[in-house]
PDB file of N, CA and C in Angstrom:
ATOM      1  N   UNK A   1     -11.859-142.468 143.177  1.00  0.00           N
ATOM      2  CA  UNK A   1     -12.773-142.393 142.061  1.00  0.00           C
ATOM      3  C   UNK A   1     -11.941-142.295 140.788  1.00  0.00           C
ATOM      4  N   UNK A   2     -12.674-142.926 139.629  1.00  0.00           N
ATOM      5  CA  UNK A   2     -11.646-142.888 138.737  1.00  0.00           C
ATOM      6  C   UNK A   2     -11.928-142.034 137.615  1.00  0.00           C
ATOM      7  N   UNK A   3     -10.844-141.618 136.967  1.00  0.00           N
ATOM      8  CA  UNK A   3     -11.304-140.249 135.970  1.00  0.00           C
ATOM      9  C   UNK A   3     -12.967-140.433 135.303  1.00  0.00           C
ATOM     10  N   UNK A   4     -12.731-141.854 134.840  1.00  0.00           N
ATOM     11  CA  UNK A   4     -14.316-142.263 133.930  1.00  0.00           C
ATOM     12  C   UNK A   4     -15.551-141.687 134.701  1.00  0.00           C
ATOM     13  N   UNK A   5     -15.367-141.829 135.742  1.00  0.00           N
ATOM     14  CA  UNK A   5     -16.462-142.029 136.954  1.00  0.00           C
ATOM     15  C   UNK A   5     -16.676-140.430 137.124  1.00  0.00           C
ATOM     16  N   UNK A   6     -15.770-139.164 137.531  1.00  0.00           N
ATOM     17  CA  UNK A   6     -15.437-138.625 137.825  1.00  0.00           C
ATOM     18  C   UNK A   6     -16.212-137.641 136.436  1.00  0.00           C
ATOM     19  N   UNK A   7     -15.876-137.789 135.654  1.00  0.00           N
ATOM     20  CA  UNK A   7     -15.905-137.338 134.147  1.00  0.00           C
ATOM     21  C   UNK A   7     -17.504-137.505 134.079  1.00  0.00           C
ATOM     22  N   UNK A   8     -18.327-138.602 134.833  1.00  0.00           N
ATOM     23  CA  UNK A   8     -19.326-138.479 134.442  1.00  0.00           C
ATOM     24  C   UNK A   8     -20.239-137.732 135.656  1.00  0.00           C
ATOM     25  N   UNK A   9     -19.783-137.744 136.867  1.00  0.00           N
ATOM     26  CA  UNK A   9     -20.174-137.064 137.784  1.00  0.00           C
ATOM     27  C   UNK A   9     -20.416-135.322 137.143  1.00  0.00           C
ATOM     28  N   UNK A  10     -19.040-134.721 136.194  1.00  0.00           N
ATOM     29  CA  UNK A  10     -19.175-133.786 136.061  1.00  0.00           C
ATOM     30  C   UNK A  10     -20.014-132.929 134.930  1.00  0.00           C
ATOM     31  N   UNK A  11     -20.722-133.960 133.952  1.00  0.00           N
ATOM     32  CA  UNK A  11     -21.458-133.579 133.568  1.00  0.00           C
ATOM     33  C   UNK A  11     -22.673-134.074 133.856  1.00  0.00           C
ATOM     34  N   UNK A  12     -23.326-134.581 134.765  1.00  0.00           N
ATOM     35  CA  UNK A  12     -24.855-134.215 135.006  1.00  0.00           C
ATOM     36  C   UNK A  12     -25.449-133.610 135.504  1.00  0.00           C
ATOM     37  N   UNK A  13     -24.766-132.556 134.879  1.00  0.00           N
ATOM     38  CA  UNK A  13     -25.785-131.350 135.265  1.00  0.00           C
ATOM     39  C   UNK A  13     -26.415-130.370 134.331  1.00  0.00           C
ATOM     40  N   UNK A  14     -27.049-131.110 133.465  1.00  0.00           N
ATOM     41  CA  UNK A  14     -28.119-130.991 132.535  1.00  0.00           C
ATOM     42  C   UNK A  14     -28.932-131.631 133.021  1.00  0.00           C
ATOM     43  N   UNK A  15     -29.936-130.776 132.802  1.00  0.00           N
ATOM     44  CA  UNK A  15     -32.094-131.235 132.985  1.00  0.00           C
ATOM     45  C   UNK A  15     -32.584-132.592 133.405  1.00  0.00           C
ATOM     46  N   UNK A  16     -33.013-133.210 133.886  1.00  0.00           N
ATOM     47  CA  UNK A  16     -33.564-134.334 133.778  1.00  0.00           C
ATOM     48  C   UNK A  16     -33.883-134.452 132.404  1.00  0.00           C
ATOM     49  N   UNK A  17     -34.671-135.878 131.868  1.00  0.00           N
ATOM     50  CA  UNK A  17     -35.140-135.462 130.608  1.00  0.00           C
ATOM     51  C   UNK A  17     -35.941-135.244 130.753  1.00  0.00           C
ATOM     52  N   UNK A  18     -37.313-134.223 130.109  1.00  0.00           N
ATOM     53  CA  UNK A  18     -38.549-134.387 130.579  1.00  0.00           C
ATOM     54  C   UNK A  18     -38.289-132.975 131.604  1.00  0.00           C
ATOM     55  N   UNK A  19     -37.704-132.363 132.402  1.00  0.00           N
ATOM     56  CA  UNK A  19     -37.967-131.966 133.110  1.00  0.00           C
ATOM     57  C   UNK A  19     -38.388-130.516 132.509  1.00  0.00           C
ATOM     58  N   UNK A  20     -38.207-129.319 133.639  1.00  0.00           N
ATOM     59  CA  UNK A  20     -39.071-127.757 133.429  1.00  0.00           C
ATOM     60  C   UNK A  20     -37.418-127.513 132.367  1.00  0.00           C
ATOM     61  N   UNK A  21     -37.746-126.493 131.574  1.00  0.00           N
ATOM     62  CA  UNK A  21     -36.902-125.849 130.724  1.00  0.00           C
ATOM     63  C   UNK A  21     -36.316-124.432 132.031  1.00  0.00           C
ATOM     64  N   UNK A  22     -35.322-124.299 131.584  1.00  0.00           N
ATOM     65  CA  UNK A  22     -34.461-123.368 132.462  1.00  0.00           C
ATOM     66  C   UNK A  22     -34.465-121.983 131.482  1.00  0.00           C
ATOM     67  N   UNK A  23     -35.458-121.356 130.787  1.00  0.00           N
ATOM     68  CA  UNK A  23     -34.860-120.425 129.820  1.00  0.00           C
ATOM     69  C   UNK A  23     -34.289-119.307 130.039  1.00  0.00           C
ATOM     70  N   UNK A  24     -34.218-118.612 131.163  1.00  0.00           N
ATOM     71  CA  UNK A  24     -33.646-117.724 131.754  1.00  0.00           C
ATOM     72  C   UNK A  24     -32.360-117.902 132.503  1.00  0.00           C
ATOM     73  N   UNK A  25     -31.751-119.221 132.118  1.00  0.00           N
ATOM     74  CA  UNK A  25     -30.529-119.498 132.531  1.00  0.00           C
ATOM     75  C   UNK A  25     -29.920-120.951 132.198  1.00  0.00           C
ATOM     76  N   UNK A  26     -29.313-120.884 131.366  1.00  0.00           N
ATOM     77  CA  UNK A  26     -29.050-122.407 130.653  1.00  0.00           C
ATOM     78  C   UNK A  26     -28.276-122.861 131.461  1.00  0.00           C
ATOM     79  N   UNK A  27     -27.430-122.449 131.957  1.00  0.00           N
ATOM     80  CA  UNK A  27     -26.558-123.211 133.065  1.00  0.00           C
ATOM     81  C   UNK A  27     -26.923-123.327 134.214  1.00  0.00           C
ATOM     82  N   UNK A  28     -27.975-123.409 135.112  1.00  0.00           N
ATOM     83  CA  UNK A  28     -28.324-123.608 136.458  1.00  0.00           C
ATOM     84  C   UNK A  28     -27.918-124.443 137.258  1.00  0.00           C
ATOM     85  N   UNK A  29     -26.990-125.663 136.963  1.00  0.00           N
ATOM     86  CA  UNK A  29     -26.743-126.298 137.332  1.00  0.00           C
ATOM     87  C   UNK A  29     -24.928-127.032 137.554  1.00  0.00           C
ATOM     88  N   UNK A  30     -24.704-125.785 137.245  1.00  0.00           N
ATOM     89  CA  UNK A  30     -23.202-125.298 137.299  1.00  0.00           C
ATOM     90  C   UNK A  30     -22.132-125.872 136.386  1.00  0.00           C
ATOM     91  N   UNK A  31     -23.080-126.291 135.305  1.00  0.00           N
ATOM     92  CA  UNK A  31     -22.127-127.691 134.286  1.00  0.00           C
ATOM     93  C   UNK A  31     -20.406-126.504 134.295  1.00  0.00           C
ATOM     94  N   UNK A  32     -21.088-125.590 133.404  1.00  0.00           N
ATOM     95  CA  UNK A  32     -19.551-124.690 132.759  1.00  0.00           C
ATOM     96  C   UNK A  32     -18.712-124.411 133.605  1.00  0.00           C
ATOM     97  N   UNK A  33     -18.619-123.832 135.274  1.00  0.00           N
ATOM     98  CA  UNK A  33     -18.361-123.962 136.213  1.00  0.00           C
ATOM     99  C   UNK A  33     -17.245-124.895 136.597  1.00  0.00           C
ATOM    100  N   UNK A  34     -17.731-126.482 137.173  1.00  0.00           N
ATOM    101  CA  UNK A  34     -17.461-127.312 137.032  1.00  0.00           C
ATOM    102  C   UNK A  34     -16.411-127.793 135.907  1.00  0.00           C
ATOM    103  N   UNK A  35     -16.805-127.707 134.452  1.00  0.00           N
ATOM    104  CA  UNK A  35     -16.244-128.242 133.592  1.00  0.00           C
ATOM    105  C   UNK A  35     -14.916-127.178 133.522  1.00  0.00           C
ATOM    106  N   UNK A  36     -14.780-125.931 133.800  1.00  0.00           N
ATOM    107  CA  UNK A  36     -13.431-124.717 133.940  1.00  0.00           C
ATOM    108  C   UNK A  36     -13.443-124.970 135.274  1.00  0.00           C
ATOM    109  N   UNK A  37     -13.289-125.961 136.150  1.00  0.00           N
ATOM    110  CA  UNK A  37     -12.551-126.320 137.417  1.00  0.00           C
ATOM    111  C   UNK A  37     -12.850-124.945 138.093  1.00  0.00           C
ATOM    112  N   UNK A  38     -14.134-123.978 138.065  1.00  0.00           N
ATOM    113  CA  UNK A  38     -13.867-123.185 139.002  1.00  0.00           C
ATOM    114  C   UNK A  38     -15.043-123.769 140.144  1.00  0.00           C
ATOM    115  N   UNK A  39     -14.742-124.384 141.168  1.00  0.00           N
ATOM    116  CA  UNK A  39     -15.599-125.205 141.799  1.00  0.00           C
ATOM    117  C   UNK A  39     -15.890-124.195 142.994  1.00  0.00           C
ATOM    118  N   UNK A  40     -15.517-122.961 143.112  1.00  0.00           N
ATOM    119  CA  UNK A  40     -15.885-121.853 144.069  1.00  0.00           C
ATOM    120  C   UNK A  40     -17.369-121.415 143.557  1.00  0.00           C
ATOM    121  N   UNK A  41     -17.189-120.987 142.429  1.00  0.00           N
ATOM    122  CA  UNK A  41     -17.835-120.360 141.562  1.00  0.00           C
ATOM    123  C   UNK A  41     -19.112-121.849 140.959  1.00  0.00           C
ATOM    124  N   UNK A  42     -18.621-122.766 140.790  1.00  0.00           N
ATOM    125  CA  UNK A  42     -20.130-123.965 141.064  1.00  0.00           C
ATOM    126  C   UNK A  42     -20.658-123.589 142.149  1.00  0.00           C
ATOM    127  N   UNK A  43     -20.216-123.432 143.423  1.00  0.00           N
ATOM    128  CA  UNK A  43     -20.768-123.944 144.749  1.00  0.00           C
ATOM    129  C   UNK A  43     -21.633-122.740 144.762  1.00  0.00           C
ATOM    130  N   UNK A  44     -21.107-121.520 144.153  1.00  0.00           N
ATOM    131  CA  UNK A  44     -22.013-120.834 144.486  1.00  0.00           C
ATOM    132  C   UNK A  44     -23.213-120.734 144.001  1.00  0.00           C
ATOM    133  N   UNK A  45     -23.509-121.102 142.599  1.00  0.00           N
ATOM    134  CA  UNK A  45     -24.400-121.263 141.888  1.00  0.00           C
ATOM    135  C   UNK A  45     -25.206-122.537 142.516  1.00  0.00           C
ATOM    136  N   UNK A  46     -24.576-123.806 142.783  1.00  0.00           N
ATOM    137  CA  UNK A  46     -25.287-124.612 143.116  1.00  0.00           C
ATOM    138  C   UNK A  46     -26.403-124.488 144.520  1.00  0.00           C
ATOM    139  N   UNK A  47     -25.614-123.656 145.382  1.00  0.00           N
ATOM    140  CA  UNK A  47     -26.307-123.453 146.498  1.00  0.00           C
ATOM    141  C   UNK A  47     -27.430-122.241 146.668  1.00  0.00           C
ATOM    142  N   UNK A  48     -26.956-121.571 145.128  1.00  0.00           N
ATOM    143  CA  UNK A  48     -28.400-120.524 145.441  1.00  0.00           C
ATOM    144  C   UNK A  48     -29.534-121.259 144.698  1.00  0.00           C
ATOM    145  N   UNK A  49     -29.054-122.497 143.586  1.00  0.00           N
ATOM    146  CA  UNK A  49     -30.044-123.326 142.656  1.00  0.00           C
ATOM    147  C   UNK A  49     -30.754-124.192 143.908  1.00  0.00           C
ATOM    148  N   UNK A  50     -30.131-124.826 144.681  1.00  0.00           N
ATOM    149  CA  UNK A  50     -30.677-125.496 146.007  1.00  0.00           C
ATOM    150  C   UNK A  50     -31.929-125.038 146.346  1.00  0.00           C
ATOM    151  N   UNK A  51     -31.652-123.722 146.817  1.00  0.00           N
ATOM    152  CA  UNK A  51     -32.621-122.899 147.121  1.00  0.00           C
ATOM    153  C   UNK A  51     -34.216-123.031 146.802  1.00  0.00           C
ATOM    154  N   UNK A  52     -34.135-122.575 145.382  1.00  0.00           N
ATOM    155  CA  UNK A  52     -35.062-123.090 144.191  1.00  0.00           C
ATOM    156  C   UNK A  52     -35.591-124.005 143.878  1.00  0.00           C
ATOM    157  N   UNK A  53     -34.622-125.111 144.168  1.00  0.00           N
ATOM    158  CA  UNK A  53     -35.213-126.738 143.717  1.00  0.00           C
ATOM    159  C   UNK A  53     -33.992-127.815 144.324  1.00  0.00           C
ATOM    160  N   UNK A  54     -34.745-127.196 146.128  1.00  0.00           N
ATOM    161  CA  UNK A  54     -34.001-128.568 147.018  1.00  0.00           C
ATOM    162  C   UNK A  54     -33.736-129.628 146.590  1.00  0.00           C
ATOM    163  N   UNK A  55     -34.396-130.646 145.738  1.00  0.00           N
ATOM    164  CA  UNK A  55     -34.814-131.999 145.596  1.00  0.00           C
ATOM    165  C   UNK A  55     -34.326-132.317 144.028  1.00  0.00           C
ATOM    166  N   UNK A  56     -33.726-130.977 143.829  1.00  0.00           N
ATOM    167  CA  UNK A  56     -33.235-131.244 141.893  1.00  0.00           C
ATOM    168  C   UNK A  56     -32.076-132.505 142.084  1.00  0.00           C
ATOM    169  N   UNK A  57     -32.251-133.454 141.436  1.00  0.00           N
ATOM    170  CA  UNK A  57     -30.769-134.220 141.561  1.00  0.00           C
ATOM    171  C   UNK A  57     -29.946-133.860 140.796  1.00  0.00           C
ATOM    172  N   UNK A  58     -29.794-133.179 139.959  1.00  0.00           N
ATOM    173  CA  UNK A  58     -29.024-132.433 138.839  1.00  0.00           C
ATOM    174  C   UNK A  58     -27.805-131.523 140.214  1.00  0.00           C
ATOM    175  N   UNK A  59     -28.739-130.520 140.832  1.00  0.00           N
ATOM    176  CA  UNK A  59     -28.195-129.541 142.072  1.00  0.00           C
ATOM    177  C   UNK A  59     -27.569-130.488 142.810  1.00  0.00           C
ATOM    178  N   UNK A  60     -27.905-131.636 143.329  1.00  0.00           N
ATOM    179  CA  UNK A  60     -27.374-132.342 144.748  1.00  0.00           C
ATOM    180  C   UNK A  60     -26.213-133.156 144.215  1.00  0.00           C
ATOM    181  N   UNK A  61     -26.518-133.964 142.963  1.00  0.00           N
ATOM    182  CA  UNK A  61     -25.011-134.340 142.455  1.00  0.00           C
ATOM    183  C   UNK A  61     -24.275-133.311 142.186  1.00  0.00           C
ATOM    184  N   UNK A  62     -24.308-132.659 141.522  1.00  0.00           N
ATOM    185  CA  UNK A  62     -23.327-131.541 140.818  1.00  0.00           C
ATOM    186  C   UNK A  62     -22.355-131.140 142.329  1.00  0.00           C
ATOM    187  N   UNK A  63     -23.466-130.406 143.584  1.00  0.00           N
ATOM    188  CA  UNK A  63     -22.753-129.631 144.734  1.00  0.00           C
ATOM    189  C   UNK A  63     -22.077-130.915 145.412  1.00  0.00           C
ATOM    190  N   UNK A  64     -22.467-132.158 145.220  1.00  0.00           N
ATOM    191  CA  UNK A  64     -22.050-133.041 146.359  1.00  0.00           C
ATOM    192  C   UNK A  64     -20.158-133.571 145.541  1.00  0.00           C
ATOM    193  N   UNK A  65     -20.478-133.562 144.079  1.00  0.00           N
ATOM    194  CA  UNK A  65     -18.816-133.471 143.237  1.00  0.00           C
ATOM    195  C   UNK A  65     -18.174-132.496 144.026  1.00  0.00           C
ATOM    196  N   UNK A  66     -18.831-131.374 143.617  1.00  0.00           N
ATOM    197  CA  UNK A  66     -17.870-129.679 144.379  1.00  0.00           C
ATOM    198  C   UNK A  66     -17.906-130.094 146.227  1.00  0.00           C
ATOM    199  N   UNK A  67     -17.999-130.572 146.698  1.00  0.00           N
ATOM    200  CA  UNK A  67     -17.991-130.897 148.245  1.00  0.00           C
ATOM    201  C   UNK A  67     -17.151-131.723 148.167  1.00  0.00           C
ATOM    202  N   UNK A  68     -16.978-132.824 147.237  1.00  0.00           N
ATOM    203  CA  UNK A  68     -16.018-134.198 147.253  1.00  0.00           C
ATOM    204  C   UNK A  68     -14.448-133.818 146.812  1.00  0.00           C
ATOM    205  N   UNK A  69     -14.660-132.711 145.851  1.00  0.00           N
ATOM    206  CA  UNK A  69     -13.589-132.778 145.429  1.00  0.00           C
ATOM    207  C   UNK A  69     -12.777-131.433 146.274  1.00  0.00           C
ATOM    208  N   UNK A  70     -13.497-130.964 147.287  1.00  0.00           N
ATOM    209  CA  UNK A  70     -12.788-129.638 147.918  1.00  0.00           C
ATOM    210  C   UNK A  70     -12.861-130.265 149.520  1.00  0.00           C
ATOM    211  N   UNK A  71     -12.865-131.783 149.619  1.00  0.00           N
ATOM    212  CA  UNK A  71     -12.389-132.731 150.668  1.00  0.00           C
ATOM    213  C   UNK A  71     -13.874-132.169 151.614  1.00  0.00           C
ATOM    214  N   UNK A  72     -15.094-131.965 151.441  1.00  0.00           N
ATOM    215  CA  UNK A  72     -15.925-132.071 152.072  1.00  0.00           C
ATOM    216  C   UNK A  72     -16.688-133.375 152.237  1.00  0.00           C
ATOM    217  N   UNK A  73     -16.074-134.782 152.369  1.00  0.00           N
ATOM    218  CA  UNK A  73     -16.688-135.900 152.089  1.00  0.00           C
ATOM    219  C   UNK A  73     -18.110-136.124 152.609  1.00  0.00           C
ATOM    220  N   UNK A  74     -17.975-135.396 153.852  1.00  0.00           N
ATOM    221  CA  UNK A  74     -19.236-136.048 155.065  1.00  0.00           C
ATOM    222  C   UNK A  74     -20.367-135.326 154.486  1.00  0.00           C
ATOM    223  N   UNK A  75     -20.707-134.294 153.512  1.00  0.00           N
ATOM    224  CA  UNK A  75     -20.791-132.813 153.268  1.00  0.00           C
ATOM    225  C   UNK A  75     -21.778-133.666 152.013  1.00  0.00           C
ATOM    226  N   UNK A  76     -20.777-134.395 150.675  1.00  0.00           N
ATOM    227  CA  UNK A  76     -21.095-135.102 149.772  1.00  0.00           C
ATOM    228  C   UNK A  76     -21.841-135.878 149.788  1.00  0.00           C
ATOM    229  N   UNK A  77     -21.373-136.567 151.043  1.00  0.00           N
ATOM    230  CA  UNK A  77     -21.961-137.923 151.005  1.00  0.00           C
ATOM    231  C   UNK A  77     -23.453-138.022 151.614  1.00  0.00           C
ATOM    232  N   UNK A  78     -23.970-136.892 152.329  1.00  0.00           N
ATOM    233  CA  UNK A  78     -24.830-136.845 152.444  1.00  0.00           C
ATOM    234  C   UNK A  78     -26.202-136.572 151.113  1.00  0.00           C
ATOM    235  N   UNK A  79     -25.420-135.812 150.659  1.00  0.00           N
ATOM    236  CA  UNK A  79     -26.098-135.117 149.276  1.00  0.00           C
ATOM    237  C   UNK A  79     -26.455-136.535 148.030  1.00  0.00           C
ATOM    238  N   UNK A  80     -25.705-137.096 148.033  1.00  0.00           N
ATOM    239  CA  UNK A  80     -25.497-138.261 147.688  1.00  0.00           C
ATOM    240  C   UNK A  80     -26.630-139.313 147.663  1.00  0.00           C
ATOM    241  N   UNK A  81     -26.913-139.410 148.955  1.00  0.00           N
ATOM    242  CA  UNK A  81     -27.570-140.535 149.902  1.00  0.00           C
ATOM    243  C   UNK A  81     -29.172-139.422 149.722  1.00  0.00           C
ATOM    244  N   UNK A  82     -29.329-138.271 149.808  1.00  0.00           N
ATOM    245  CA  UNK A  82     -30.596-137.373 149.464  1.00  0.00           C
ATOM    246  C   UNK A  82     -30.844-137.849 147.997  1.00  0.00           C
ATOM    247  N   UNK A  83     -30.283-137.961 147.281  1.00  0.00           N
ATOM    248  CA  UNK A  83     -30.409-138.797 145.682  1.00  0.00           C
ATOM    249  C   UNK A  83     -30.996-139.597 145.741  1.00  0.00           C
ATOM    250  N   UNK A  84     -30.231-140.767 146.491  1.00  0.00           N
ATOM    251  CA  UNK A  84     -30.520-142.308 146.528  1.00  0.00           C
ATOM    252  C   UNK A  84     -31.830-142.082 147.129  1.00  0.00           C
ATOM    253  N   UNK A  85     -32.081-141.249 148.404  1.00  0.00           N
ATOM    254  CA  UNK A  85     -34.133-141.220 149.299  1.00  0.00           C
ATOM    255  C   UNK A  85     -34.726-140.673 148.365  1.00  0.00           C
ATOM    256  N   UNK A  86     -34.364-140.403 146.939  1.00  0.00           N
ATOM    257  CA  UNK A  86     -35.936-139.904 146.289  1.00  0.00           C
ATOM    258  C   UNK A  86     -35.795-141.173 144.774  1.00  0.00           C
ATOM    259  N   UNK A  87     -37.215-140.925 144.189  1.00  0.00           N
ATOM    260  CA  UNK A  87     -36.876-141.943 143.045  1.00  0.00           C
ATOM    261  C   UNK A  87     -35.986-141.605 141.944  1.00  0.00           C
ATOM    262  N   UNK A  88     -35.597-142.766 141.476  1.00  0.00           N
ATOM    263  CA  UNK A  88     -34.755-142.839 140.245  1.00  0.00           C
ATOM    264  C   UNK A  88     -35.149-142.151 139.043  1.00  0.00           C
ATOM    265  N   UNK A  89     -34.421-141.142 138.459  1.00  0.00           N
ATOM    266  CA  UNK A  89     -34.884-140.430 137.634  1.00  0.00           C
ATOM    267  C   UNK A  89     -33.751-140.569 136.508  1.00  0.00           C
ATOM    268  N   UNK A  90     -34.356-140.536 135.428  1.00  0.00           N
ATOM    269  CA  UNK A  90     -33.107-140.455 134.033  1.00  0.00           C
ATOM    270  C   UNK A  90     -32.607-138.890 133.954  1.00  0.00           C
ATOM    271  N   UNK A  91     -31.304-138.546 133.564  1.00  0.00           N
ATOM    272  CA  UNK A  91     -31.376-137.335 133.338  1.00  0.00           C
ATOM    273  C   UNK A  91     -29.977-137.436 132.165  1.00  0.00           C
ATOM    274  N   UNK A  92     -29.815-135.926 131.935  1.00  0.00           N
ATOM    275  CA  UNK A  92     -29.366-135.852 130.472  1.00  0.00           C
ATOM    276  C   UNK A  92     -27.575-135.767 130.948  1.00  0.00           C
ATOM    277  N   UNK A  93     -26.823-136.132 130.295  1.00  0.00           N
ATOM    278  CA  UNK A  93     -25.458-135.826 130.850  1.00  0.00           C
ATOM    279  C   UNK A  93     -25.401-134.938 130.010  1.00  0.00           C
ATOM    280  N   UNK A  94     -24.195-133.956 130.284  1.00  0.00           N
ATOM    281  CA  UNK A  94     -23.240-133.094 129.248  1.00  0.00           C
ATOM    282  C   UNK A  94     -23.328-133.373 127.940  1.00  0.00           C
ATOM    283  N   UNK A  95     -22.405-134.649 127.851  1.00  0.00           N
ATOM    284  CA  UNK A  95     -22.213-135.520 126.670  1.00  0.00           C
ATOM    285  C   UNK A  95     -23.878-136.178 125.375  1.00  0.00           C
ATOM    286  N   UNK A  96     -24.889-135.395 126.559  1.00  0.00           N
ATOM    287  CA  UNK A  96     -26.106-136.217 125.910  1.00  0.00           C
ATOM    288  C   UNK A  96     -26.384-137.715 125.996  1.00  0.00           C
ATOM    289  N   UNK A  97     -25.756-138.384 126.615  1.00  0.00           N
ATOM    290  CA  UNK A  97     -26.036-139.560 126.669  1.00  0.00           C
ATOM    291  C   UNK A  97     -27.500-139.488 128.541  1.00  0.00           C
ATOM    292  N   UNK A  98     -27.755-140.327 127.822  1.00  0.00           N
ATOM    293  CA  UNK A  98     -28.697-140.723 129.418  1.00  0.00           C
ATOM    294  C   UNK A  98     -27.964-141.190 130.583  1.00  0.00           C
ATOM    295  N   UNK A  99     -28.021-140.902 131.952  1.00  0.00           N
ATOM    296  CA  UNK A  99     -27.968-141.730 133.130  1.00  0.00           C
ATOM    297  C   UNK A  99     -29.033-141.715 134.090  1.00  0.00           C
ATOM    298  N   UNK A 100     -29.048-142.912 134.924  1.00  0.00           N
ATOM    299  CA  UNK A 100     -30.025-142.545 136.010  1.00  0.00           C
ATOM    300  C   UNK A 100     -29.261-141.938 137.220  1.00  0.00           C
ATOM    301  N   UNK A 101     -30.350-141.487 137.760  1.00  0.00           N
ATOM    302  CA  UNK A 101     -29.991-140.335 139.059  1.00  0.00           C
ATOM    303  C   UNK A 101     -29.096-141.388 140.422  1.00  0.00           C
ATOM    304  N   UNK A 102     -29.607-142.445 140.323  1.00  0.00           N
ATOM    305  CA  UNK A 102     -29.201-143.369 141.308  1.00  0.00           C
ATOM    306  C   UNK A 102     -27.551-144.014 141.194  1.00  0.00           C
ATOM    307  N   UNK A 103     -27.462-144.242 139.658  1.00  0.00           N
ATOM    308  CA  UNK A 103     -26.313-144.607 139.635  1.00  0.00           C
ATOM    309  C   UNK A 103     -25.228-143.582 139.482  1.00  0.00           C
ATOM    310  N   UNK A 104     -25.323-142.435 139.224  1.00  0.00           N
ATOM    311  CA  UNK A 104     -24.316-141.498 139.405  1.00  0.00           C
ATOM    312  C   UNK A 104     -24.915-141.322 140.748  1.00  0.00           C
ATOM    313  N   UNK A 105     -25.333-141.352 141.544  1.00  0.00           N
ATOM    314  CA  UNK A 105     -24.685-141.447 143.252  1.00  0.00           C
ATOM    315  C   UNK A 105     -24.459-142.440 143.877  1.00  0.00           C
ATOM    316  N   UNK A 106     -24.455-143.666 143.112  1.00  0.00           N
ATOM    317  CA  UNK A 106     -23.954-144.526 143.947  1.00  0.00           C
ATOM    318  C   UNK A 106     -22.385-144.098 143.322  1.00  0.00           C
ATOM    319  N   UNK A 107     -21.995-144.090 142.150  1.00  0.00           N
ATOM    320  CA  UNK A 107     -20.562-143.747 141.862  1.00  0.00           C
ATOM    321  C   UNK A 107     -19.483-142.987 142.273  1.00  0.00           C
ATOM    322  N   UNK A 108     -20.579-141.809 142.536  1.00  0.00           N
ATOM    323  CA  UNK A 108     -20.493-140.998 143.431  1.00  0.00           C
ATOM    324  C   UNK A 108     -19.613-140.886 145.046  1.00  0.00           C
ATOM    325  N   UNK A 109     -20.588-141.873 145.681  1.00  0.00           N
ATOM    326  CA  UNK A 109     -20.275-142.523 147.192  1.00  0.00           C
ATOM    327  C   UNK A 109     -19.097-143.865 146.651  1.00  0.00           C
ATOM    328  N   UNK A 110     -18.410-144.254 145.549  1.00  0.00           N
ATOM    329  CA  UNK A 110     -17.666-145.183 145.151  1.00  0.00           C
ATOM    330  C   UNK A 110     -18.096-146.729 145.475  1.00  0.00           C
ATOM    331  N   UNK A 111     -19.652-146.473 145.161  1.00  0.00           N
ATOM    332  CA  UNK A 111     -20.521-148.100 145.504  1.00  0.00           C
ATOM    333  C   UNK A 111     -20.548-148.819 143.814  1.00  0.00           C
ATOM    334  N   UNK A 112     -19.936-149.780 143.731  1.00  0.00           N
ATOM    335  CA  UNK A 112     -20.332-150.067 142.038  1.00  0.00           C
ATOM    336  C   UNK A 112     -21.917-150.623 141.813  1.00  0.00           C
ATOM    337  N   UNK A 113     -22.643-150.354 141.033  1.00  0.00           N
ATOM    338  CA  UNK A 113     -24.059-150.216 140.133  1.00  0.00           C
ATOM    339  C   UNK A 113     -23.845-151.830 139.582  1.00  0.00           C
ATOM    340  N   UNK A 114     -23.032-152.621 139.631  1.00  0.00           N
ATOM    341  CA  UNK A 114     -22.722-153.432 138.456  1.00  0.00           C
ATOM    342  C   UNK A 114     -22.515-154.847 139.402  1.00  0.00           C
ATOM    343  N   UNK A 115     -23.544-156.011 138.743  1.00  0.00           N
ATOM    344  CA  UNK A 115     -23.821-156.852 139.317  1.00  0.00           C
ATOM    345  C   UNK A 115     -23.631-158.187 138.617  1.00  0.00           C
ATOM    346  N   UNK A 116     -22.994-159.124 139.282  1.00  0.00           N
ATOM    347  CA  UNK A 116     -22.843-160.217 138.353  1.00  0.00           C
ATOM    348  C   UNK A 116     -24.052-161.428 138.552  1.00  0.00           C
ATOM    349  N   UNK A 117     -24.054-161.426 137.366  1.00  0.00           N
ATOM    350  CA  UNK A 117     -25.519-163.096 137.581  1.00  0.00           C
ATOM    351  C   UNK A 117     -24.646-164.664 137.181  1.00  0.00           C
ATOM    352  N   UNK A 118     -25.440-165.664 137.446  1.00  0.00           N
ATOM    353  CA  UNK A 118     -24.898-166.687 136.881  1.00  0.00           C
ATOM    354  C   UNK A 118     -26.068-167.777 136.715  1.00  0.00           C
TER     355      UNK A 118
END
């Protein structure tokens, strides 16, 4: 995976857009964590956020990075592929820019999103 890719894996973990407001905890989704490489300290957050909201893709990308990058591939890649079985959702990166939920897991699983026509 390449830093770009990688870089964007690690910030989506901000809100969907549109989605419930978190006000009792702005980070639920382990961005700061993650972004200070303490990926012990994501996992843990991510897996009690799981809890709460199995089906968040914000939670399943974020834990399936912290699984990928602490060599849990089979672990990731499942989490991954739970993304891809629900619909495509926009959500907010770090950076504020938009992505959809689908293509940060296909990037994720190292499938490229990007298609040539002629």
């Amino acid at each position: 995976m390449n830093k770009r890719i990688a870089s964007a894996l690690i910030v989506a973990s901000m809100a969907m857009i549109g989605g419930a407001a978190h006000a009792q905890d702005a980070n639920p989704y382990g961005y700061d964590q993650i972004a200070a490489k303490n990926l012990k300290a994501a996992e843990t957050r991510l897996i009690a956020q799981r809890a709460a909201e199995p089906d968040e893709p914000s939670v399943l990308i974020n834990l399936a990075y912290v699984y990928k990058k602490t060599n849990r591939v089979a672990e990731a890649r499942d989490l991954y592929n739970a993304v891809l079985a629900q619909p495509d959702v926009l959500m907010a990166l770090g950076s504020g820019k938009p992505a959809w939920s689908h293509a940060l897991a296909m990037k994720g699983l190292g499938r490229s999103t990007d298609f040539a026509g002629r």
